[in-house]
Each structure stands twice: as C-alpha cells, then as structure tokens.
C-alpha atoms as a PDB file:
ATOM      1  CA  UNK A   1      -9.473  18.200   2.707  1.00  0.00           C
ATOM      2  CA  UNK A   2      -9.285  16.983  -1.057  1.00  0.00           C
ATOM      3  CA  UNK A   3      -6.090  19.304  -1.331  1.00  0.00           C
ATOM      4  CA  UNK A   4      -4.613  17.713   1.758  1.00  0.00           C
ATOM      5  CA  UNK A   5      -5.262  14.360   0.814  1.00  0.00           C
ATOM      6  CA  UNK A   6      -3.749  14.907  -3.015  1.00  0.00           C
ATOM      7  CA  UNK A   7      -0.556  16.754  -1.159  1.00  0.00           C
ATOM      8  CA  UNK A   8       0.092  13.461   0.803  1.00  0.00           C
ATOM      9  CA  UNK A   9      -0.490  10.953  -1.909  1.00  0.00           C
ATOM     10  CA  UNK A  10       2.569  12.996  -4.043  1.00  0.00           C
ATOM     11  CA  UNK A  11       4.757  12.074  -1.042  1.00  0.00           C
ATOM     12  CA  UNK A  12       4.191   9.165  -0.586  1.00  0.00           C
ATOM     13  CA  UNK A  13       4.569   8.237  -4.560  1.00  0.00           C
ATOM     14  CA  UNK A  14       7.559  10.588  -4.207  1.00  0.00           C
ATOM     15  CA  UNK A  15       8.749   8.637  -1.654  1.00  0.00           C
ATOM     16  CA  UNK A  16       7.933   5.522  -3.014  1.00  0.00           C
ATOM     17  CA  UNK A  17       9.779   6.506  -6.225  1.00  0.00           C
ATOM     18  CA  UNK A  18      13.186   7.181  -4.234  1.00  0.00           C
ATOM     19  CA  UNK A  19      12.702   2.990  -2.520  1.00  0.00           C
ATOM     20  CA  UNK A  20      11.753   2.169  -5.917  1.00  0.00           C
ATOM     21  CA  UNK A  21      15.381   3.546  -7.282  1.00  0.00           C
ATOM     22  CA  UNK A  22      16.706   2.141  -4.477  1.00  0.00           C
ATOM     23  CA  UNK A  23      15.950  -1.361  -4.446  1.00  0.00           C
ATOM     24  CA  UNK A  24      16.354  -1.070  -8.296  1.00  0.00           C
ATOM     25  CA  UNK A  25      19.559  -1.298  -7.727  1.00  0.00           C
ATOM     26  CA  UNK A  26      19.899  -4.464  -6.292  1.00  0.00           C
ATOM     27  CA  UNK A  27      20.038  -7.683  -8.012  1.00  0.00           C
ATOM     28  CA  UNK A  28      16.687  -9.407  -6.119  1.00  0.00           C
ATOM     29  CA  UNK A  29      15.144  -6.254  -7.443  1.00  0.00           C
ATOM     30  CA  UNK A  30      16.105  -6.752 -11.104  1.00  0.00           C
ATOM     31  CA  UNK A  31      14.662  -9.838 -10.932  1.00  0.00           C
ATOM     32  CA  UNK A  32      11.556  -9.051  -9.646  1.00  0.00           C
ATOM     33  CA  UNK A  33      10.861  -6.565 -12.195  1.00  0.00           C
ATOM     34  CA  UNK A  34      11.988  -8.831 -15.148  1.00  0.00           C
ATOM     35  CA  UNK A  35       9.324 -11.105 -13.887  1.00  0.00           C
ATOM     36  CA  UNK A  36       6.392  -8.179 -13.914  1.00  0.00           C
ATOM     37  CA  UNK A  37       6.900  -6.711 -10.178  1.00  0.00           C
ATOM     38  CA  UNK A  38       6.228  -3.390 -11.516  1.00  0.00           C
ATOM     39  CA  UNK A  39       2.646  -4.007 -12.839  1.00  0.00           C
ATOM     40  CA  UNK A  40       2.055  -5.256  -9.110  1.00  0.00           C
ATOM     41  CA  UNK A  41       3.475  -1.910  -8.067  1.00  0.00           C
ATOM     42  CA  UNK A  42       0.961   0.181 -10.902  1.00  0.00           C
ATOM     43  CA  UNK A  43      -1.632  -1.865  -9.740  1.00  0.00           C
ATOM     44  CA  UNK A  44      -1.223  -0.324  -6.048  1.00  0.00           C
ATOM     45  CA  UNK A  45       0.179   2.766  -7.224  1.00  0.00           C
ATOM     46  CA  UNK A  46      -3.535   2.951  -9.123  1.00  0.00           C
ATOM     47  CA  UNK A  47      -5.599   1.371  -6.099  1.00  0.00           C
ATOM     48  CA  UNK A  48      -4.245   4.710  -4.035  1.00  0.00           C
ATOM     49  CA  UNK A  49      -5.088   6.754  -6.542  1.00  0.00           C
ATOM     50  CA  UNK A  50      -8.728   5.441  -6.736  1.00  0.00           C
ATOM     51  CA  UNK A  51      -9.449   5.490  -3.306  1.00  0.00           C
ATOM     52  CA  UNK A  52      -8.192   8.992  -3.132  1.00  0.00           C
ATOM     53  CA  UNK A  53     -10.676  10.482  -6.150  1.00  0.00           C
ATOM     54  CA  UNK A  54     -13.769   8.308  -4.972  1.00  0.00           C
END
C-alpha cells in the first residue's frame, strides 16, 4: 500500500512538474513566481508529502 501510494505521489509531482514548465512559460506565470507563487507551490508540494509519510 505504502509502495502504491509513493508510486502515485511521483506522478503526480511528475506531472505537476510538466504544468509547472508549462505555465512557466507564460507571462501571468512569471509574474506569479516573481511575487513568491512557488513557495505556495512547496508549501503544497510538502503538505502531499506529509500526508503521504504520516
């Protein structure tokens, strides 16, 4: 189960990696992460990650 669950969180962050380079790309994007959109993403990123390992 534990394997299972740690195999779907890498998709998802794989897959949230590829909308990630995606929307990078665009200028509403740029902005967002100049202003400190990414630490909102590590903060979920991390909040996955916990809930997974509790």
């Amino acid at each position: 189960m534990k394997m299972m669950a740690t195999i779907n969180v890498t998709n998802q962050a794989i897959h949230i990696q590829f909308q990630i380079n995606a929307a990078y790309s665009s200028k509403e994007s740029r902005r967002f992460f100049r202003n400190g959109g990414h630490r909102i993403l590590f903060d979920c990123i991390q909040y996955y990650a916990t809930l997974i390992y509790l």
